[in-house]
C-alpha atoms as a PDB file:
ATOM      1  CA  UNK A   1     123.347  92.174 116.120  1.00  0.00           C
ATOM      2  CA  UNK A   2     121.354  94.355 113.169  1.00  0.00           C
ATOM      3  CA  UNK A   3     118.283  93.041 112.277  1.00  0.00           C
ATOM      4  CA  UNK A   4     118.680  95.687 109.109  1.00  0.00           C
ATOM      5  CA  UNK A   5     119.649  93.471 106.016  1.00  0.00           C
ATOM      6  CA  UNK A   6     120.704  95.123 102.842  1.00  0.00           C
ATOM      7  CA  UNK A   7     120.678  93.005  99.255  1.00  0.00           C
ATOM      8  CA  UNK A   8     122.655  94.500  96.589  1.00  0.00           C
ATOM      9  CA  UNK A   9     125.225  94.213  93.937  1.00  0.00           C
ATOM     10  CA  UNK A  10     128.610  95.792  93.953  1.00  0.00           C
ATOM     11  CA  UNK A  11     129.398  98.595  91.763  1.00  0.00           C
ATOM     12  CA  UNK A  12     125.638  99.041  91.680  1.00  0.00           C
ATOM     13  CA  UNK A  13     125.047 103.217  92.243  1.00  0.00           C
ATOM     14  CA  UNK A  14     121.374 102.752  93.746  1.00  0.00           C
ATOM     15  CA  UNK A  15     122.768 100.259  95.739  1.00  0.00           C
ATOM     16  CA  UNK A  16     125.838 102.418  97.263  1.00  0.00           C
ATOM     17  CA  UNK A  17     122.885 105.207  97.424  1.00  0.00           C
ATOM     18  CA  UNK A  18     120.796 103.416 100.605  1.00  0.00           C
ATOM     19  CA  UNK A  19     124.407 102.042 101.746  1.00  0.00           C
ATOM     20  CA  UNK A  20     125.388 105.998 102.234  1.00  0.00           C
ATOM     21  CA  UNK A  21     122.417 106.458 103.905  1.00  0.00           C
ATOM     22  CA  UNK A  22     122.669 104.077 106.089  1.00  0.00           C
ATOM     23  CA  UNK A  23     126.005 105.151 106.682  1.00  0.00           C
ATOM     24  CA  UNK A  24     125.136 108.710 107.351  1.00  0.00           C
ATOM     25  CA  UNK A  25     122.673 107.636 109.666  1.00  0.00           C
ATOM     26  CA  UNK A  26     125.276 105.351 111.661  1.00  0.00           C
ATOM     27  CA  UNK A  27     123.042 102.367 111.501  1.00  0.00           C
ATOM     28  CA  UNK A  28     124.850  98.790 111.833  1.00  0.00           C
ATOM     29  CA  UNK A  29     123.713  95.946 108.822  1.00  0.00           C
ATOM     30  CA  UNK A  30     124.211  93.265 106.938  1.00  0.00           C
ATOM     31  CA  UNK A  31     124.483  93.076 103.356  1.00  0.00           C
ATOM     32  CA  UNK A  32     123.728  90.110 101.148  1.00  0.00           C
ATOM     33  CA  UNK A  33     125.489  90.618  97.591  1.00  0.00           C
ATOM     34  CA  UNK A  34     123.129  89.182  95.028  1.00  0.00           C
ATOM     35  CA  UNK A  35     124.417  87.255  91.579  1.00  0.00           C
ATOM     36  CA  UNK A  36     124.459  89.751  89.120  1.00  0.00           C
ATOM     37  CA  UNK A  37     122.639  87.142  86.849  1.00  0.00           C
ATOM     38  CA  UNK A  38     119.013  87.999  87.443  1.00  0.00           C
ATOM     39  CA  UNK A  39     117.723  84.724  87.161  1.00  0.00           C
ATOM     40  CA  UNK A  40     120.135  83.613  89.821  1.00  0.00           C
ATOM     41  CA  UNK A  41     118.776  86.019  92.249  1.00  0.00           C
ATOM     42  CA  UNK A  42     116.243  83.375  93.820  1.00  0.00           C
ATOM     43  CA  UNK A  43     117.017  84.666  97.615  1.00  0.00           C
ATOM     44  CA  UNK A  44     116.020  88.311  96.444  1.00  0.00           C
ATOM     45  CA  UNK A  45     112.872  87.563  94.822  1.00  0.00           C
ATOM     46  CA  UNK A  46     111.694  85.989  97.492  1.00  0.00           C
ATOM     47  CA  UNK A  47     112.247  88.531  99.802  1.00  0.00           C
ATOM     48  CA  UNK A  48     110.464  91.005  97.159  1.00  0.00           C
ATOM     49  CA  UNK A  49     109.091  89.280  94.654  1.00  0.00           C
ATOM     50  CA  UNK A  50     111.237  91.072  92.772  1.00  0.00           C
ATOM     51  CA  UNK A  51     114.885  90.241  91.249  1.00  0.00           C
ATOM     52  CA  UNK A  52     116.314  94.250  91.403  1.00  0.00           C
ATOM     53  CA  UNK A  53     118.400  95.557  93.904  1.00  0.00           C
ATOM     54  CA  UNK A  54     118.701  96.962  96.184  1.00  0.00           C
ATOM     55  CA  UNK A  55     116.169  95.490  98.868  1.00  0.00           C
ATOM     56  CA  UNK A  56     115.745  96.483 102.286  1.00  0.00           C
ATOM     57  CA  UNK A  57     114.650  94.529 105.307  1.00  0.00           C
ATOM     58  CA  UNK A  58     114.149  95.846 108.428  1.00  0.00           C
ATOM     59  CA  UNK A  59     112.420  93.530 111.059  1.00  0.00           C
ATOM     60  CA  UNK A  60     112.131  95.687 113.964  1.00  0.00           C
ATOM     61  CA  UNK A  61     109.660  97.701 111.711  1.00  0.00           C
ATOM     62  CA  UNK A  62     108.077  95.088 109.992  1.00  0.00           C
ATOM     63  CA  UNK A  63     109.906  95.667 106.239  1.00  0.00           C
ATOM     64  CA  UNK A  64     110.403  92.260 104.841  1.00  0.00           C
ATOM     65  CA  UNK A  65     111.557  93.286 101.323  1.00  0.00           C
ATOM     66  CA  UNK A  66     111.319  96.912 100.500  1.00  0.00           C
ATOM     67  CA  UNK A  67     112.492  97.723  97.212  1.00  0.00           C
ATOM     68  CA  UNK A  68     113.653 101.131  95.195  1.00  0.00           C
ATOM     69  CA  UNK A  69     116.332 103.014  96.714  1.00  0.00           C
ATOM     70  CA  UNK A  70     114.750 106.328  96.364  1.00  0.00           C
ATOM     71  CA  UNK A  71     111.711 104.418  98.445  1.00  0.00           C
ATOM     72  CA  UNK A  72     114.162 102.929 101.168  1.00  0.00           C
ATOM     73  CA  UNK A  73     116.222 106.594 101.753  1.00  0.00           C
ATOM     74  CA  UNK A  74     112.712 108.186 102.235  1.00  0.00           C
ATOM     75  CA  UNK A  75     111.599 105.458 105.165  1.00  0.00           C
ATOM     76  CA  UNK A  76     115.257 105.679 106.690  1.00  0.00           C
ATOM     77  CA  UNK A  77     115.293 108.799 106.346  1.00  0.00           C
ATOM     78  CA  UNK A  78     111.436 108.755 108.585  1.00  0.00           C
ATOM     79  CA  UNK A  79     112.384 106.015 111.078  1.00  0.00           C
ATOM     80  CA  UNK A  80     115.684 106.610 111.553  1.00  0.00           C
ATOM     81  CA  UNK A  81     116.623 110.185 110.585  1.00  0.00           C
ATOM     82  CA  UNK A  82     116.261 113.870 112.296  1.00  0.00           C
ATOM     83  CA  UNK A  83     112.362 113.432 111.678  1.00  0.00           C
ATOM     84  CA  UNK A  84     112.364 110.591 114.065  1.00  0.00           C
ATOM     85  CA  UNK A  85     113.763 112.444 116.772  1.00  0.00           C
END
């Protein structure tokens, strides 16, 4: 089981962004596809206390709710990537 958990919205390009990443790494998660109704979006904004997508969570490192895809590519990119190794 992943303990990586991706919110997003379909169609959404930052979105598919950290999902290539995390493909390109080869890392296993879940994804939790968020109304595309803001004020729907409780789950989300609890998680972030924010309502955009995507978020990442990570809870073997402690992320409970990291938003801004360019943000979440740079930490995989640290924790799981070449630069980890």
């Amino acid at each position: 089981m992943t303990n990586i958990t991706l919110y997003e919205l379909p169609g959404c390009p930052f979105c598919i962004k950290v999902a290539d990443k995390l493909d390109e790494l080869g890392l296993e998660y879940d994804t939790i596809e968020v109304p595309s109704a803001h004020s729907e979006r409780t789950e989300v904004e609890e998680v972030s206390g924010q309502t955009g997508v995507p978020v990442l969570v990570d809870e073997d490192h402690g992320v409970e709710g990291m938003p801004e895809s360019s943000d979440i590519v740079a930490y995989l990119e640290e924790t799981y990537g070449d630069a980890a190794a």
